[in-house]
N, C-alpha and C. Protein backbone atom coordinates (compact mmCIF):
# COMPACT_ATOMS: atom_id res chain seq x y z
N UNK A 1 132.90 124.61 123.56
CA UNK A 1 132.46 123.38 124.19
C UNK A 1 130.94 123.38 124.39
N UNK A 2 130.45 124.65 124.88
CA UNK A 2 128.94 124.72 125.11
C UNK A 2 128.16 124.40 123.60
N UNK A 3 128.50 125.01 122.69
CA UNK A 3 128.25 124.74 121.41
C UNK A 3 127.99 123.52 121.12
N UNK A 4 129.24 122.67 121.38
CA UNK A 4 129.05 121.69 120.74
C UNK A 4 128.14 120.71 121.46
N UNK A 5 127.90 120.92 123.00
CA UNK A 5 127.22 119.93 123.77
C UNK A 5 125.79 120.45 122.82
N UNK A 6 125.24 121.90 122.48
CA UNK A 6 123.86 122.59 122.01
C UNK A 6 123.63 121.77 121.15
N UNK A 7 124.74 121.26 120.29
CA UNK A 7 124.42 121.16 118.83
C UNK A 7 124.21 119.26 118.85
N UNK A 8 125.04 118.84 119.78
CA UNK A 8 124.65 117.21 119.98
C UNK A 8 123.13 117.08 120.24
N UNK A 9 122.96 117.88 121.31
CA UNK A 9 121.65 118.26 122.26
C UNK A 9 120.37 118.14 121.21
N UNK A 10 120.57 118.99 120.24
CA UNK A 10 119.75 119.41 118.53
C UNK A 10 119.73 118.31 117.91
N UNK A 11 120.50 117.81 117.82
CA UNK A 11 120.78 116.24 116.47
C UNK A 11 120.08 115.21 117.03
N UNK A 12 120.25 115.22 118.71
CA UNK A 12 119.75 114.07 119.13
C UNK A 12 118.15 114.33 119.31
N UNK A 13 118.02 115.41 119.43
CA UNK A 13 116.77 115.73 119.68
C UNK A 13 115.47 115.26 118.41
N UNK A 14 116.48 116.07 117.03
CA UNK A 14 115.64 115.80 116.13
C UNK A 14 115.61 114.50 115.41
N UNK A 15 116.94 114.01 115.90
CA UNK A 15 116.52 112.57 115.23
C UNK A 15 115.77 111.28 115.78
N UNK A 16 115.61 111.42 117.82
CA UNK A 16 115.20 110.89 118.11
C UNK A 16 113.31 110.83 118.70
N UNK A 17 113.02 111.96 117.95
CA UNK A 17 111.41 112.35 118.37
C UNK A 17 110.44 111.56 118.39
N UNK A 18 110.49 110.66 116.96
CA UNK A 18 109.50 109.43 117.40
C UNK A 18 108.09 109.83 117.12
N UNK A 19 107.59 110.48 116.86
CA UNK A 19 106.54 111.39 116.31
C UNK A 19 105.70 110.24 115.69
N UNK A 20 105.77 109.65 114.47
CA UNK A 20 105.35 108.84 113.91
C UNK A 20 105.72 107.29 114.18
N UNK A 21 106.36 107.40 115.11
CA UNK A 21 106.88 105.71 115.72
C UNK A 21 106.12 104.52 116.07
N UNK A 22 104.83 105.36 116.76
CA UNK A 22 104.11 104.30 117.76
C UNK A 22 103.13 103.07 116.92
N UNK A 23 103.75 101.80 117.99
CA UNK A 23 102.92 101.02 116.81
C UNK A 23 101.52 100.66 117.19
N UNK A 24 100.89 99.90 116.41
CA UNK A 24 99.59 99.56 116.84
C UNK A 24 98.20 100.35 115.64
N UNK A 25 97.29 99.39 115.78
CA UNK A 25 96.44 99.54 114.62
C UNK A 25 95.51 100.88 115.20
N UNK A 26 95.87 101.89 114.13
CA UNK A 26 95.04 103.27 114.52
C UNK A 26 93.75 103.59 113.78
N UNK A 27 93.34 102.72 112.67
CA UNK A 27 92.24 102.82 112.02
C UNK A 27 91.06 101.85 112.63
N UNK A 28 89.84 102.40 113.02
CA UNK A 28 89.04 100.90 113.13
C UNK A 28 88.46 99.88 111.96
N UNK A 29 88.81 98.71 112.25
CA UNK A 29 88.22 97.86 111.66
C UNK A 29 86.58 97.52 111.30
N UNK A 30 85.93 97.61 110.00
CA UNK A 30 85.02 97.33 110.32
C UNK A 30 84.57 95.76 111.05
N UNK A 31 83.21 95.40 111.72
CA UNK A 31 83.43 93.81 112.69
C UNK A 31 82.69 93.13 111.20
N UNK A 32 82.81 92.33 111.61
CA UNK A 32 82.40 90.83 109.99
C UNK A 32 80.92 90.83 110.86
N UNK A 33 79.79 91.15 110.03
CA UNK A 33 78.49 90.64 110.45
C UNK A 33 77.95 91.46 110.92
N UNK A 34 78.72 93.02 111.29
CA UNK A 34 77.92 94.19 111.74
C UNK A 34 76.98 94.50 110.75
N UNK A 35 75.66 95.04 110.95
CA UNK A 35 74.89 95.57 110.57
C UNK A 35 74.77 96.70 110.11
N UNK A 36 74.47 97.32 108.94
CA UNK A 36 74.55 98.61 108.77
C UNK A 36 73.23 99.35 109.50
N UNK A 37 74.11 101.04 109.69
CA UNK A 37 73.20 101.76 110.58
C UNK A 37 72.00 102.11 109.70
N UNK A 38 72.42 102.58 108.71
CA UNK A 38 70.98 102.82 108.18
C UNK A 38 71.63 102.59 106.64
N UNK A 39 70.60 101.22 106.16
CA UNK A 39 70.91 101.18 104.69
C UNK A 39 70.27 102.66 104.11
N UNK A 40 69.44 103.18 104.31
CA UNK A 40 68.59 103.98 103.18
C UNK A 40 69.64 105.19 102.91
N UNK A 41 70.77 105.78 103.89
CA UNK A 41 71.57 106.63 103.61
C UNK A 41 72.52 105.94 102.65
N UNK A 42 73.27 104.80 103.37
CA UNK A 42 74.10 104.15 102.11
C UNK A 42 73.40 104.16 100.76
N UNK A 43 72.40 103.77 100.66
CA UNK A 43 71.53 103.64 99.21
C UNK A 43 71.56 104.79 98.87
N UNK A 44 71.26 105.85 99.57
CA UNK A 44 71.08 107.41 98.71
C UNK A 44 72.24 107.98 98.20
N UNK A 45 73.65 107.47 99.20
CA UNK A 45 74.71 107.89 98.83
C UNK A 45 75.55 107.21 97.50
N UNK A 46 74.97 105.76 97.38
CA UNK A 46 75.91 105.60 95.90
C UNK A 46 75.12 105.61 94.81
N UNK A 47 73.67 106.45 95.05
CA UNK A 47 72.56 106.17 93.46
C UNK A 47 73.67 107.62 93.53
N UNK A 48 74.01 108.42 94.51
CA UNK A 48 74.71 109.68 94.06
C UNK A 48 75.63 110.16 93.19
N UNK A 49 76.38 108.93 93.20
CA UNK A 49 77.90 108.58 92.53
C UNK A 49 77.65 108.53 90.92
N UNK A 50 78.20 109.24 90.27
CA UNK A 50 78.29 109.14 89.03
C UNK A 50 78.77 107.64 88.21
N UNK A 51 78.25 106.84 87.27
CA UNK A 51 79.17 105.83 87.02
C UNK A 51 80.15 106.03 86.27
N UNK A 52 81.03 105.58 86.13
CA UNK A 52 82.45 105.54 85.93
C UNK A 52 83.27 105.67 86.65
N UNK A 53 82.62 106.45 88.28
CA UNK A 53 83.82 107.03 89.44
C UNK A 53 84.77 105.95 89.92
N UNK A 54 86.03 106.11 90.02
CA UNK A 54 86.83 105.19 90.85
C UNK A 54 86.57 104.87 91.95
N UNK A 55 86.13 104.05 92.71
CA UNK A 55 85.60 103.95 93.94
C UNK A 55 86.93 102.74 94.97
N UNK A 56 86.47 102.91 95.99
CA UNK A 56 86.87 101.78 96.81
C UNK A 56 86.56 101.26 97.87
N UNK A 57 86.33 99.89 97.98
CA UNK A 57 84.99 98.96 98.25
C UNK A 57 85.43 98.30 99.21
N UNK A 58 84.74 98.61 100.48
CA UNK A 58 84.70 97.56 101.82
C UNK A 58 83.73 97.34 102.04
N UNK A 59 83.88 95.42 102.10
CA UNK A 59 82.98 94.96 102.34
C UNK A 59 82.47 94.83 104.19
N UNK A 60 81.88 93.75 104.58
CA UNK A 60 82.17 93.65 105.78
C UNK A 60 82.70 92.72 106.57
N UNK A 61 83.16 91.46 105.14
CA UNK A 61 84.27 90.64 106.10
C UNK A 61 85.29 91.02 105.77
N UNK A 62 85.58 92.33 105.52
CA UNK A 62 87.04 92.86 105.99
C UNK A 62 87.86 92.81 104.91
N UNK A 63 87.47 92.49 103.49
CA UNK A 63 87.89 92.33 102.06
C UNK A 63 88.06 94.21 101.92
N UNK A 64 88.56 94.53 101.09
CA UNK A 64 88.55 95.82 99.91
C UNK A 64 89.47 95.91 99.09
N UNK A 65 89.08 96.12 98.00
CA UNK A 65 89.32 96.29 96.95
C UNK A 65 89.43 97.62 96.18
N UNK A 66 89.98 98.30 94.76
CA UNK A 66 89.20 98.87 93.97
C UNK A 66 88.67 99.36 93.06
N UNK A 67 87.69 99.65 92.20
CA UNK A 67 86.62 99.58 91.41
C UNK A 67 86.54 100.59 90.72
N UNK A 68 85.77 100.46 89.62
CA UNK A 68 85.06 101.13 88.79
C UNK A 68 83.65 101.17 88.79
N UNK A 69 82.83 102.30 89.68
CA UNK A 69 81.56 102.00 89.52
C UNK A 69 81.09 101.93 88.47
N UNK A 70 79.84 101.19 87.80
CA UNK A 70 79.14 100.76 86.77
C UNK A 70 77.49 101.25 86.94
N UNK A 71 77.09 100.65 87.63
CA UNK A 71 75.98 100.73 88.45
C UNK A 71 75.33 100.66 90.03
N UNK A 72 74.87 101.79 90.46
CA UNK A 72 74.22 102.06 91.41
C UNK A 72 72.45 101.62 91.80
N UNK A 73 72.07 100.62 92.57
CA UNK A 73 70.77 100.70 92.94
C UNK A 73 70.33 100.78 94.23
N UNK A 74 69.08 100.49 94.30
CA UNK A 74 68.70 101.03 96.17
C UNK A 74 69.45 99.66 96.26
N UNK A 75 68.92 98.56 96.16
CA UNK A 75 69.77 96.67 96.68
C UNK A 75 71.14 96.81 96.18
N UNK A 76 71.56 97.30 95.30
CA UNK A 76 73.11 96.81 95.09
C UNK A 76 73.92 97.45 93.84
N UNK A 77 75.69 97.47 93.99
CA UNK A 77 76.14 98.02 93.23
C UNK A 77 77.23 97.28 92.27
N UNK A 78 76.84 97.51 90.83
CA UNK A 78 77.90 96.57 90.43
C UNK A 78 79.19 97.21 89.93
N UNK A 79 79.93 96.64 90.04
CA UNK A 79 81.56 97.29 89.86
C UNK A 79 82.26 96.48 89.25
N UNK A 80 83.48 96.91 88.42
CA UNK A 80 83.93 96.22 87.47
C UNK A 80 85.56 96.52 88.56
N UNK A 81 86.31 95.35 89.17
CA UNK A 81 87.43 95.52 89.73
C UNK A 81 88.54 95.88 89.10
N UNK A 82 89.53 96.73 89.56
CA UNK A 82 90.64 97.36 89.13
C UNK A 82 91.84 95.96 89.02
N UNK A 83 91.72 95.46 88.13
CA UNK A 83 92.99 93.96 88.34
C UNK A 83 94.06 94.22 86.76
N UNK A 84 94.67 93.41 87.21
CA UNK A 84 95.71 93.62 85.82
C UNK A 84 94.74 92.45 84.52
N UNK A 85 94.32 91.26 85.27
CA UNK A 85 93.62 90.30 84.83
C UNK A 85 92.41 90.48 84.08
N UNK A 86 91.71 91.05 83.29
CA UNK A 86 90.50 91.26 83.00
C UNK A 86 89.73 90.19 83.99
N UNK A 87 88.68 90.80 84.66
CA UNK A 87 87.28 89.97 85.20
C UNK A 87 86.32 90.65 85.06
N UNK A 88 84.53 89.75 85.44
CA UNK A 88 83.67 90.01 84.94
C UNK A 88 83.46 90.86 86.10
N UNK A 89 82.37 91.64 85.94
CA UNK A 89 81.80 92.31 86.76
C UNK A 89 81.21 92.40 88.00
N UNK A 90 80.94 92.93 88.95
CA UNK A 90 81.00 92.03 90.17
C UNK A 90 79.61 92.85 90.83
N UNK A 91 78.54 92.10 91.41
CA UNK A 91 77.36 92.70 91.82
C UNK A 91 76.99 92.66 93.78
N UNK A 92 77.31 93.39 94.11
CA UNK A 92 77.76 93.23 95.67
C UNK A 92 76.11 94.34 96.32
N UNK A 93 75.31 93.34 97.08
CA UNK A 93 74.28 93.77 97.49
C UNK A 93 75.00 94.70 98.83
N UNK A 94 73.53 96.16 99.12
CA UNK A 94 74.27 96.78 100.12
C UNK A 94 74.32 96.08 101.59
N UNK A 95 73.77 94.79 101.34
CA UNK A 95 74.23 94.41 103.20
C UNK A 95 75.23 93.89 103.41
N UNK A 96 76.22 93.70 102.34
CA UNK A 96 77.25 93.24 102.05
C UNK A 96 78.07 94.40 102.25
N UNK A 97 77.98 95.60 101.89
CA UNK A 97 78.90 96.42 102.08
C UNK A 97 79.22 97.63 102.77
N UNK A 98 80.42 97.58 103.65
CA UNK A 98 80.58 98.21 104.99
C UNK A 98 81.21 99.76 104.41
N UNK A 99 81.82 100.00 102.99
CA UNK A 99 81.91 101.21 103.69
C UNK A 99 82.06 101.38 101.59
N UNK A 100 82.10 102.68 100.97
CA UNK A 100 82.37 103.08 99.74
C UNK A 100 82.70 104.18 99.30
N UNK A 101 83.88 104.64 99.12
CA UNK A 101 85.03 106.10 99.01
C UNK A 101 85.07 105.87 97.62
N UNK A 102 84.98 107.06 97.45
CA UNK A 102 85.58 107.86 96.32
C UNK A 102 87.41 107.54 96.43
N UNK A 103 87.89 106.76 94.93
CA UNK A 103 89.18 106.93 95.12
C UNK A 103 90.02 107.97 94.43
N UNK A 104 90.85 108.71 95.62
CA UNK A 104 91.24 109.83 95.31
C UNK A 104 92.63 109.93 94.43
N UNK A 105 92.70 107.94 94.10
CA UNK A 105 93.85 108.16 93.23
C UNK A 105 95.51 108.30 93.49
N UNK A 106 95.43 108.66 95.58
CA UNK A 106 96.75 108.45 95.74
C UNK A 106 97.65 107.30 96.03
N UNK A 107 98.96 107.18 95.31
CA UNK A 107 99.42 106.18 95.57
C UNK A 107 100.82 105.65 96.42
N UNK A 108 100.77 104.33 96.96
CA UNK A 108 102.44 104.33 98.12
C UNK A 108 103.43 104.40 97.38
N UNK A 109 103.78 104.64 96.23
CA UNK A 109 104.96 105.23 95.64
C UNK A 109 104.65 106.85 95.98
N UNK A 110 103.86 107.71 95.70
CA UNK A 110 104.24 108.77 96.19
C UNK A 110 104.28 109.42 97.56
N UNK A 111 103.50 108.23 98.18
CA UNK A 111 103.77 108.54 99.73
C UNK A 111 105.13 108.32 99.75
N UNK A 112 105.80 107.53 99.67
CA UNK A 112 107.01 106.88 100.19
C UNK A 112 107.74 108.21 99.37
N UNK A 113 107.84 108.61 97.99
CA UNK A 113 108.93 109.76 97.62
C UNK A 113 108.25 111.25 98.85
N UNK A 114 107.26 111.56 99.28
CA UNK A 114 107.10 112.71 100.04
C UNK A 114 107.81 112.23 101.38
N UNK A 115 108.01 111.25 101.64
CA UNK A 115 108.64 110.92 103.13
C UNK A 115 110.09 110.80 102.91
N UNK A 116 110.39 110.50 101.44
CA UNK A 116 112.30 110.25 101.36
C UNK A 116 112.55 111.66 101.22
N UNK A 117 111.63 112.80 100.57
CA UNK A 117 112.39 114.05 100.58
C UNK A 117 112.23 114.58 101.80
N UNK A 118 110.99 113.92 102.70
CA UNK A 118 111.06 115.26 103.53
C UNK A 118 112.55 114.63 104.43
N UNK A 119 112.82 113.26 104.18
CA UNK A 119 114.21 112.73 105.59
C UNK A 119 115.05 113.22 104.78
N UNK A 120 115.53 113.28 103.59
CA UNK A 120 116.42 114.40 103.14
C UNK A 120 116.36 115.61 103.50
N UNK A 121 115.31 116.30 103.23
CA UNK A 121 115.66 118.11 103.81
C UNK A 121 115.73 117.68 105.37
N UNK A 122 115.40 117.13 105.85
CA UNK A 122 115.65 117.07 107.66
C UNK A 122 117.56 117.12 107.65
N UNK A 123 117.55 115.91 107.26
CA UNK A 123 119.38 115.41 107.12
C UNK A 123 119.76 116.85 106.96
N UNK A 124 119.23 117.33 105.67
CA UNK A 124 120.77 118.60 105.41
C UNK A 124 120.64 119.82 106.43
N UNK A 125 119.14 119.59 106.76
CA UNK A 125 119.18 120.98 107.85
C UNK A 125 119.77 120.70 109.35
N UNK A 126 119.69 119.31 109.64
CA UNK A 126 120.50 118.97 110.24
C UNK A 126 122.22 118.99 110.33
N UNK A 127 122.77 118.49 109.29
CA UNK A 127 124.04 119.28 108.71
C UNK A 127 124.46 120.24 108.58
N UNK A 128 123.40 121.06 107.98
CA UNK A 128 123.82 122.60 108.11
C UNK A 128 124.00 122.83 109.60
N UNK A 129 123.05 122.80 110.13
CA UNK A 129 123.13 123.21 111.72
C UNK A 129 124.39 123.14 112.67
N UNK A 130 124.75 121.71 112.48
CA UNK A 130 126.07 121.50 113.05
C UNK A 130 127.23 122.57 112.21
N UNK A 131 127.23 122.33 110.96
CA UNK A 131 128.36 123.48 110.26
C UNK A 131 128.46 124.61 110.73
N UNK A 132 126.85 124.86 110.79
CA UNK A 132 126.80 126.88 111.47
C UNK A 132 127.42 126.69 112.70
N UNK A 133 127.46 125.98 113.55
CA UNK A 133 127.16 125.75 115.22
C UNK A 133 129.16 125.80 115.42
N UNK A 134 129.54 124.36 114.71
CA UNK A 134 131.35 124.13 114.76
C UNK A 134 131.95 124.88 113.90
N UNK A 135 131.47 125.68 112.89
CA UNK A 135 132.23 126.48 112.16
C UNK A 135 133.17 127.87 112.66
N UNK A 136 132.45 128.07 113.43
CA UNK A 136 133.33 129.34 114.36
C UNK A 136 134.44 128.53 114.73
């Protein structure tokens, strides 16, 4: 009997943790019309960028997109957008733009398969647990 209250005790425990539950926006937004702190670092940082790098582009009314860098200057960078559509090239001065990452290429299909296996191995170790626990 003690067992089995342990082993409810366990199931409920791990399935109800909530860990990743809470809602609400955890990234900040950049504001539309903020000012950059210091263009001359932004400028130094994308003459840095190799062209061709995959990049991805926030602006500062809150648009992003992403890109193929092309060209880097101290005023501005032009980028050719990642679309299924062919378009022309796109020349976005730096007061226009709030923030510019390197894209590292990952995508929500493989987020979403690392989160279905990991709720699978949870499930069976969960299963197992109870088996070891009521099996006596």
């Amino acid at each position: 009997m003690l067992r089995r209250m342990v082993a409810a005790l366990i199931c409920a425990a791990l399935a109800t943790t909530g860990c990743a539950s809470a809602g609400g926006q955890r990234i900040p937004q950049p504001v539309p019309g903020a000012p950059l702190q210091d263009k001359a670092v932004l400028a130094d940082f994308v003459q840095r960028i190799s062209a061709g790098s995959k990049v991805r582009v926030e602006k500062i009314d809150g648009t992003s997109f992403r890109a193929t860098l092309m060209r880097a200057t101290p005023q501005a960078i032009l980028v050719q957008k990642n679309t299924r559509v062919p378009e022309a090239p796109v020349e976005i001065p730096l007061e226009q733009l709030a923030r510019l990452s390197l894209d590292n290429g990952s995508s929500m299909g493989r987020s979403v398969a690392i989160g279905v296996g990991a709720g699978v191995a949870a499930t069976f170790g969960v299963l197992l647990l109870l088996a070891a626990i009521l099996g006596d």
